[in-house]
Protein backbone atom coordinates (compact mmCIF):
# COMPACT_ATOMS: atom_id res chain seq x y z
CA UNK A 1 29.29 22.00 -19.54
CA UNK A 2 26.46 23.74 -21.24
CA UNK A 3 24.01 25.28 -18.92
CA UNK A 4 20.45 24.42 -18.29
CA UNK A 5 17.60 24.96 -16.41
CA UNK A 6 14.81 22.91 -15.33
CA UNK A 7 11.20 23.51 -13.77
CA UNK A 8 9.23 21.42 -12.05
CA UNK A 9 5.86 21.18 -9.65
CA UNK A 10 6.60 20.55 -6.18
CA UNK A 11 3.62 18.28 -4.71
CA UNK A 12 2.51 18.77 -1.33
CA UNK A 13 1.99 15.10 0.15
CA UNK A 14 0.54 13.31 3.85
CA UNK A 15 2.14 10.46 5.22
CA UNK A 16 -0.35 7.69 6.32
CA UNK A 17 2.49 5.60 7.77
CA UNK A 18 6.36 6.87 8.77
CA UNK A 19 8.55 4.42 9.83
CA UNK A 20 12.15 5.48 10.44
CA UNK A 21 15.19 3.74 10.47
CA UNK A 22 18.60 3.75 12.13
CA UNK A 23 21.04 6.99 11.20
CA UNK A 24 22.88 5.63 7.93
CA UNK A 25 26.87 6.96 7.39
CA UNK A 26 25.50 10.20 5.27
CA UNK A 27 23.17 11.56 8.66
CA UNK A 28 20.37 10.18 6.60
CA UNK A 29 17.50 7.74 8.03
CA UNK A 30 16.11 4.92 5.96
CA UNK A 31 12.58 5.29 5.67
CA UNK A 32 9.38 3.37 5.04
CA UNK A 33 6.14 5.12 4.05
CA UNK A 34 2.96 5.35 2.36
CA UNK A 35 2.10 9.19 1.30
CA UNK A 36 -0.58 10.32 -0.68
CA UNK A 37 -0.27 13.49 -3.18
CA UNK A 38 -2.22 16.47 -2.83
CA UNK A 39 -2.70 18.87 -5.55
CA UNK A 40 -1.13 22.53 -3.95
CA UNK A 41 2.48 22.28 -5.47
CA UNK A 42 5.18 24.49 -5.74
CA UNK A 43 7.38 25.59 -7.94
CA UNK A 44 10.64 24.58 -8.26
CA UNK A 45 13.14 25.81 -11.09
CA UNK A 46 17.08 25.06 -10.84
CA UNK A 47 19.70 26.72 -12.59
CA UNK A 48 22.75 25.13 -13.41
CA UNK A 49 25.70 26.70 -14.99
CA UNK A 50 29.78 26.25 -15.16
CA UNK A 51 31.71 27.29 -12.53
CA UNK A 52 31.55 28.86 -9.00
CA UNK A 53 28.22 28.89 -7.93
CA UNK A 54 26.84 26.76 -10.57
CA UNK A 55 23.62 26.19 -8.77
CA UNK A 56 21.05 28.35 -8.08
CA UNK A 57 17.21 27.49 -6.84
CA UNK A 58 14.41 29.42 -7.47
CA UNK A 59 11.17 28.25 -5.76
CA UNK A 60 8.10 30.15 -5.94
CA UNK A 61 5.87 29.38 -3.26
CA UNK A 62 2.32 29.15 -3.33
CA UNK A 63 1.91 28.46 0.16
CA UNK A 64 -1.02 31.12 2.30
CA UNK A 65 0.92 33.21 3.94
CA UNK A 66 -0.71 31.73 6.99
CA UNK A 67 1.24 28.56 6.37
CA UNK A 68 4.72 30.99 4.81
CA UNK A 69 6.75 30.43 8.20
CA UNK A 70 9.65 29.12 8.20
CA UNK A 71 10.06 30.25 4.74
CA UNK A 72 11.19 27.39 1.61
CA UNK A 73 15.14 26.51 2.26
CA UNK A 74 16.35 28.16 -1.33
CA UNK A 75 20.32 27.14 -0.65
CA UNK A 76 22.33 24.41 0.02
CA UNK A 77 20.11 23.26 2.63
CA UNK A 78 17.52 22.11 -0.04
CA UNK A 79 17.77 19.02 -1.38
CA UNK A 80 17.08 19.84 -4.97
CA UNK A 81 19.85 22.44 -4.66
CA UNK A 82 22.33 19.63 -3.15
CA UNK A 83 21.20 16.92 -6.10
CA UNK A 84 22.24 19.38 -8.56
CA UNK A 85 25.54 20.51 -7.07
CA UNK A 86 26.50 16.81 -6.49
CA UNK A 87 25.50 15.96 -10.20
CA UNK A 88 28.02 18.51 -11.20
CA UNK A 89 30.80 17.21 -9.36
């Protein structure tokens, strides 16, 4: 596998409307929503390369540091970081 990297913006969004769902067999809920996008955006690069830790996140966040707490989930916690590792296996 040839490492790569790739960067993208991280939109902040609003849900008008959140309906949730039963608990499917992964712990995730479906979901039915309408969101709008707002402009503030992170940004979010991952890094993926052969072998043990293949995946690392970097996510700079642009957030006030009024709005900073809890801080951006940067390991396996994150989804982006989980879509990548589970693309590699």
């Amino acid at each position: 596998m040839t490492p790569f990297q790739a960067t993208a913006a991280a939109h902040a969004k609003v849900n008008l409307t959140l309906d949730v769902g039963p608990r499917r067999d992964d712990g995730y809920h479906e979901i039915e929503s309408v969101a709008v996008r707002l402009s503030p955006s992170d940004e979010v690069t991952v890094h993926v390369r052969p072998g043990k830790g293949a995946v690392r996140l970097v996510v700079k966040d642009k957030r006030p540091d009024a709005l900073a707490d809890p801080p951006l989930p940067r390991g396996p916690e994150n989804l982006v970081h989980r879509a990548a590792a589970l693309a590699l296996e």
